[in-house]
C-alpha atoms as a PDB file:
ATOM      1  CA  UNK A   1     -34.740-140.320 140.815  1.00  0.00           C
ATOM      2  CA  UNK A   2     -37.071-137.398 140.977  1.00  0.00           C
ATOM      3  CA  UNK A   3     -35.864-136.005 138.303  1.00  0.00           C
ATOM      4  CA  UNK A   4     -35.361-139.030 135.749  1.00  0.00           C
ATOM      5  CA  UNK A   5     -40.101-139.274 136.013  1.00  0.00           C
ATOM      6  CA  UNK A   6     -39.690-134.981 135.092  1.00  0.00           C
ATOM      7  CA  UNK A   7     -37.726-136.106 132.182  1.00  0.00           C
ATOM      8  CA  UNK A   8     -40.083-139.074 131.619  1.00  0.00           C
ATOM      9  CA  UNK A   9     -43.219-136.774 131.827  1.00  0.00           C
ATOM     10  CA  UNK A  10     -41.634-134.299 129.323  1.00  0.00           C
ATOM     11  CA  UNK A  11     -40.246-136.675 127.019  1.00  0.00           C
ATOM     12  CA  UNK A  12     -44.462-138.169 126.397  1.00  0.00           C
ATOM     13  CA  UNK A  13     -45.823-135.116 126.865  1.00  0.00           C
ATOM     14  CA  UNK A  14     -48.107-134.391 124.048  1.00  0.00           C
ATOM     15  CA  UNK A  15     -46.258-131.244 122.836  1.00  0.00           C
ATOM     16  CA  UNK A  16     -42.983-133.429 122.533  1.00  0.00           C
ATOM     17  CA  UNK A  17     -44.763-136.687 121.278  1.00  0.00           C
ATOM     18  CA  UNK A  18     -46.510-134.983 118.514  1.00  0.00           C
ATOM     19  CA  UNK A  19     -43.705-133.529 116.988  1.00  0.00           C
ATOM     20  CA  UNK A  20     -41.776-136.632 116.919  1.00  0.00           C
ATOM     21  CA  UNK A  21     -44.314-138.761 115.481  1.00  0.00           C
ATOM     22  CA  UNK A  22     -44.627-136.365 112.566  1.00  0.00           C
ATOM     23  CA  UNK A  23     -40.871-136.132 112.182  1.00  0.00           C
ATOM     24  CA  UNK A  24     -41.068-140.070 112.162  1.00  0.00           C
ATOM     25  CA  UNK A  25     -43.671-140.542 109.702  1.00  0.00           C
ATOM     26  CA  UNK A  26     -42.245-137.676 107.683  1.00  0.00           C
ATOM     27  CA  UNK A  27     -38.730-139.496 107.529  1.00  0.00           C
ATOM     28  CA  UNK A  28     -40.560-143.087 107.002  1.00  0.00           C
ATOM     29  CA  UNK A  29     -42.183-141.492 103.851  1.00  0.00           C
ATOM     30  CA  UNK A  30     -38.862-140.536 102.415  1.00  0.00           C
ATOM     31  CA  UNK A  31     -37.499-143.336 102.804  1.00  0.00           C
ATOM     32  CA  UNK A  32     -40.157-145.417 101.053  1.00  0.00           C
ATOM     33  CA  UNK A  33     -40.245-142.654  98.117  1.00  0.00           C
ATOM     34  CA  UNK A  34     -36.752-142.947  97.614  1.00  0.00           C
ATOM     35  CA  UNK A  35     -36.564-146.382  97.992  1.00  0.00           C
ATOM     36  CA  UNK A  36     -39.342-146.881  95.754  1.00  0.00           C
ATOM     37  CA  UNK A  37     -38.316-144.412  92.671  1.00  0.00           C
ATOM     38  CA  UNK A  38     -35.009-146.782  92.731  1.00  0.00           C
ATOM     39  CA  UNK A  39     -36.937-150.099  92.206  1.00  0.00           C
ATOM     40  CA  UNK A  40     -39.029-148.042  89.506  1.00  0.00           C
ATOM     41  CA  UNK A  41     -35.820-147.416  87.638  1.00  0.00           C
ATOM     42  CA  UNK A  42     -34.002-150.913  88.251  1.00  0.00           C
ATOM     43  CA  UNK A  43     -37.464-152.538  87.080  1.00  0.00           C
ATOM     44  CA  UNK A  44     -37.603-150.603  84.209  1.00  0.00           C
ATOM     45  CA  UNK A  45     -33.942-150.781  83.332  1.00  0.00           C
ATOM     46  CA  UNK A  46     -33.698-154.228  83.258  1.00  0.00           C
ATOM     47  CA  UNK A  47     -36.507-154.751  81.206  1.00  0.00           C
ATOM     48  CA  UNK A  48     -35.653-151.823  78.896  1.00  0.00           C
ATOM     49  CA  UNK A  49     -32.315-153.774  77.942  1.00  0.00           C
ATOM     50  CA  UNK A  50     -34.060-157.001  77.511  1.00  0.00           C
ATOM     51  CA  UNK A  51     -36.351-155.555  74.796  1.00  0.00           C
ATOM     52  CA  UNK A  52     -33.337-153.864  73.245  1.00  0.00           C
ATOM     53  CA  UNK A  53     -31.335-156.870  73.159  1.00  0.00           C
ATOM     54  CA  UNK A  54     -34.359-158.671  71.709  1.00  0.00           C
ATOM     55  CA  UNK A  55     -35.265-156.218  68.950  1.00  0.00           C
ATOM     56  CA  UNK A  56     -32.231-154.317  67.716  1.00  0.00           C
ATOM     57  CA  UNK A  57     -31.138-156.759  64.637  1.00  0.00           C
ATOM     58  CA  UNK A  58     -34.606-155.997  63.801  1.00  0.00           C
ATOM     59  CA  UNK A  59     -34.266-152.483  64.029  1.00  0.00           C
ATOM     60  CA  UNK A  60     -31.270-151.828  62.378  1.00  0.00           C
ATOM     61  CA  UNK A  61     -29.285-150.445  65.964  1.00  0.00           C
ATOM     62  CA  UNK A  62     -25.797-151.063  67.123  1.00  0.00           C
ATOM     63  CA  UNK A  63     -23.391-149.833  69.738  1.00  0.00           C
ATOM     64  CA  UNK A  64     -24.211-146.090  70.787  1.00  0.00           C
ATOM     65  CA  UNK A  65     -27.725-146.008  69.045  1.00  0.00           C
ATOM     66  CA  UNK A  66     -28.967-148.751  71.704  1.00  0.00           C
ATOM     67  CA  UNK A  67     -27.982-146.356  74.730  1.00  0.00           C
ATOM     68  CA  UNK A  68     -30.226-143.631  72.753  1.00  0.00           C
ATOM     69  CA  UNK A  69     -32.834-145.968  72.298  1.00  0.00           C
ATOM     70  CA  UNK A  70     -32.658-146.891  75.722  1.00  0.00           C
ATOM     71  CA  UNK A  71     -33.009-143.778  77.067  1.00  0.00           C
ATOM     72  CA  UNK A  72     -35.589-142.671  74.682  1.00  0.00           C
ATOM     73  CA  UNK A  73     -37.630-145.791  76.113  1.00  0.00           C
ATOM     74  CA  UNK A  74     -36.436-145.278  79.516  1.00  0.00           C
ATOM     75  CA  UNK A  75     -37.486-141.524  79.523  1.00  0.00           C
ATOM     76  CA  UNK A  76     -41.251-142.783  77.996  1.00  0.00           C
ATOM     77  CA  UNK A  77     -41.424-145.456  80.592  1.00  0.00           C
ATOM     78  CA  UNK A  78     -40.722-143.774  83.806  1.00  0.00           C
ATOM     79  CA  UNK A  79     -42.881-140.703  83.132  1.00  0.00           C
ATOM     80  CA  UNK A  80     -45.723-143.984  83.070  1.00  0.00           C
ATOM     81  CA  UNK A  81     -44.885-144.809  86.199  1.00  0.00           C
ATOM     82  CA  UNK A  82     -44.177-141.706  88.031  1.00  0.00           C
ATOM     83  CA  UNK A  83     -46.442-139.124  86.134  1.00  0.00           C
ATOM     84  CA  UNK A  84     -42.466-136.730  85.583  1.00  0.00           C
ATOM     85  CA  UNK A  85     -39.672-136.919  83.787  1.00  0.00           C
ATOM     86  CA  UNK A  86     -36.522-138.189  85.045  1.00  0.00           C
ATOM     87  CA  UNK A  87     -34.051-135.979  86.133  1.00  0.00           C
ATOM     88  CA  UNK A  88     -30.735-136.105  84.661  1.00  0.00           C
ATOM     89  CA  UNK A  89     -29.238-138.285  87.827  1.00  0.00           C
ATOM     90  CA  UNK A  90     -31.896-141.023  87.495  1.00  0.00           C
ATOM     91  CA  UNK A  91     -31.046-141.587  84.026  1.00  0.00           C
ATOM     92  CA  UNK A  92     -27.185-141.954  84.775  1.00  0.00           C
ATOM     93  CA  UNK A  93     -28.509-144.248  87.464  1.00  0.00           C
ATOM     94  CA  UNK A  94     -30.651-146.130  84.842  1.00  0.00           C
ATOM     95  CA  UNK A  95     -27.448-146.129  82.285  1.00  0.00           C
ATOM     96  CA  UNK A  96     -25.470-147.163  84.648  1.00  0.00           C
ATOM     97  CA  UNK A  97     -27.238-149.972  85.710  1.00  0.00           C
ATOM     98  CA  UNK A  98     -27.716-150.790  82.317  1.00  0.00           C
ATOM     99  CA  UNK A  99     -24.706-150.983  80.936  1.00  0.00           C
ATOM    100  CA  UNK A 100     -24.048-153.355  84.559  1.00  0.00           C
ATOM    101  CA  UNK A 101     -26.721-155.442  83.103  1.00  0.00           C
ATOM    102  CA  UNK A 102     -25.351-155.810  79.960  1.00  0.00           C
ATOM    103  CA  UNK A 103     -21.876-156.593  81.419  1.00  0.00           C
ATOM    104  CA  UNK A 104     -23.426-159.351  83.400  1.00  0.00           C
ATOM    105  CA  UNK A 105     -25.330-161.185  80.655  1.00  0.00           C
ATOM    106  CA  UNK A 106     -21.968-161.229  78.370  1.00  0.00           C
ATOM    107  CA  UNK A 107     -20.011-162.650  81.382  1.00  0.00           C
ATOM    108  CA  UNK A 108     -22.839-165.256  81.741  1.00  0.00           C
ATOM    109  CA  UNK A 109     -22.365-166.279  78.802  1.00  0.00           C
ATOM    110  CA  UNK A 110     -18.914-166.323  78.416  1.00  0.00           C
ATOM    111  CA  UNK A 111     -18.894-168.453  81.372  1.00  0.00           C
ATOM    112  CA  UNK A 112     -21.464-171.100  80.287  1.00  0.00           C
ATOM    113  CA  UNK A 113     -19.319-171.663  77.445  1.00  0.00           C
ATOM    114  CA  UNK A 114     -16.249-171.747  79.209  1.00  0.00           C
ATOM    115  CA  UNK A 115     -17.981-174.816  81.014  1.00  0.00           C
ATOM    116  CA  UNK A 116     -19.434-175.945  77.999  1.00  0.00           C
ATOM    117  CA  UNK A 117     -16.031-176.371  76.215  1.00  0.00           C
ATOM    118  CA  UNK A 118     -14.439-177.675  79.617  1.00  0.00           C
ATOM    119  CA  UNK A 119     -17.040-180.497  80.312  1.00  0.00           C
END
């Protein structure tokens, strides 16, 4: 039993507490950074697409020419928000997730008229 209050008065001791608060705090930021640089890119992916989608009769832009124009955009619109450039894995996220988006709004579709013609 003695030696369960050592380990008790080692374990918040000042020179162990200390440390581990840091280490904490330190892992706590990370998280939120990366957690936060992810919501950046969904955010700006999904309204990135929208615009596209809205615009590129207008412009003149099919197929492969909307993923360049998306990155182009995507590129301009995350150095707003995070002061850099993306690196090359956040825009594969942000294609990725576009193209997902995409996908999603076509099956939408196809499913509302699937019920439309049904009902």
């Amino acid at each position: 039993m003695k030696w369960l209050k050592v380990l008790w008065n080692v374990i918040t001791s000042e020179s162990v507490m200390e440390p581990l608060i840091i280490i904490l705090v330190g892992y706590a930021l990370q998280v939120y950074q990366r957690n936060h640089k992810y919501q950046i890119i969904a955010d700006t992916t999904v309204d990135i697409v929208d615009y596209i989608e809205e615009h590129y009769k207008e412009w003149g832009i099919k197929g492969n020419q909307k993923m360049e124009k998306f990155i182009e955009l995507f590129i301009e619109e995350y150095k707003k928000a995070t002061g850099r450039v993306p690196k090359g894995e956040e825009i594969q996220t942000a294609k990725l997730r576009a193209e997902a988006h995409v996908q999603r709004a076509r099956r939408g579709d196809a499913v509302y008229m699937r019920n439309r013609k049904v009902a």
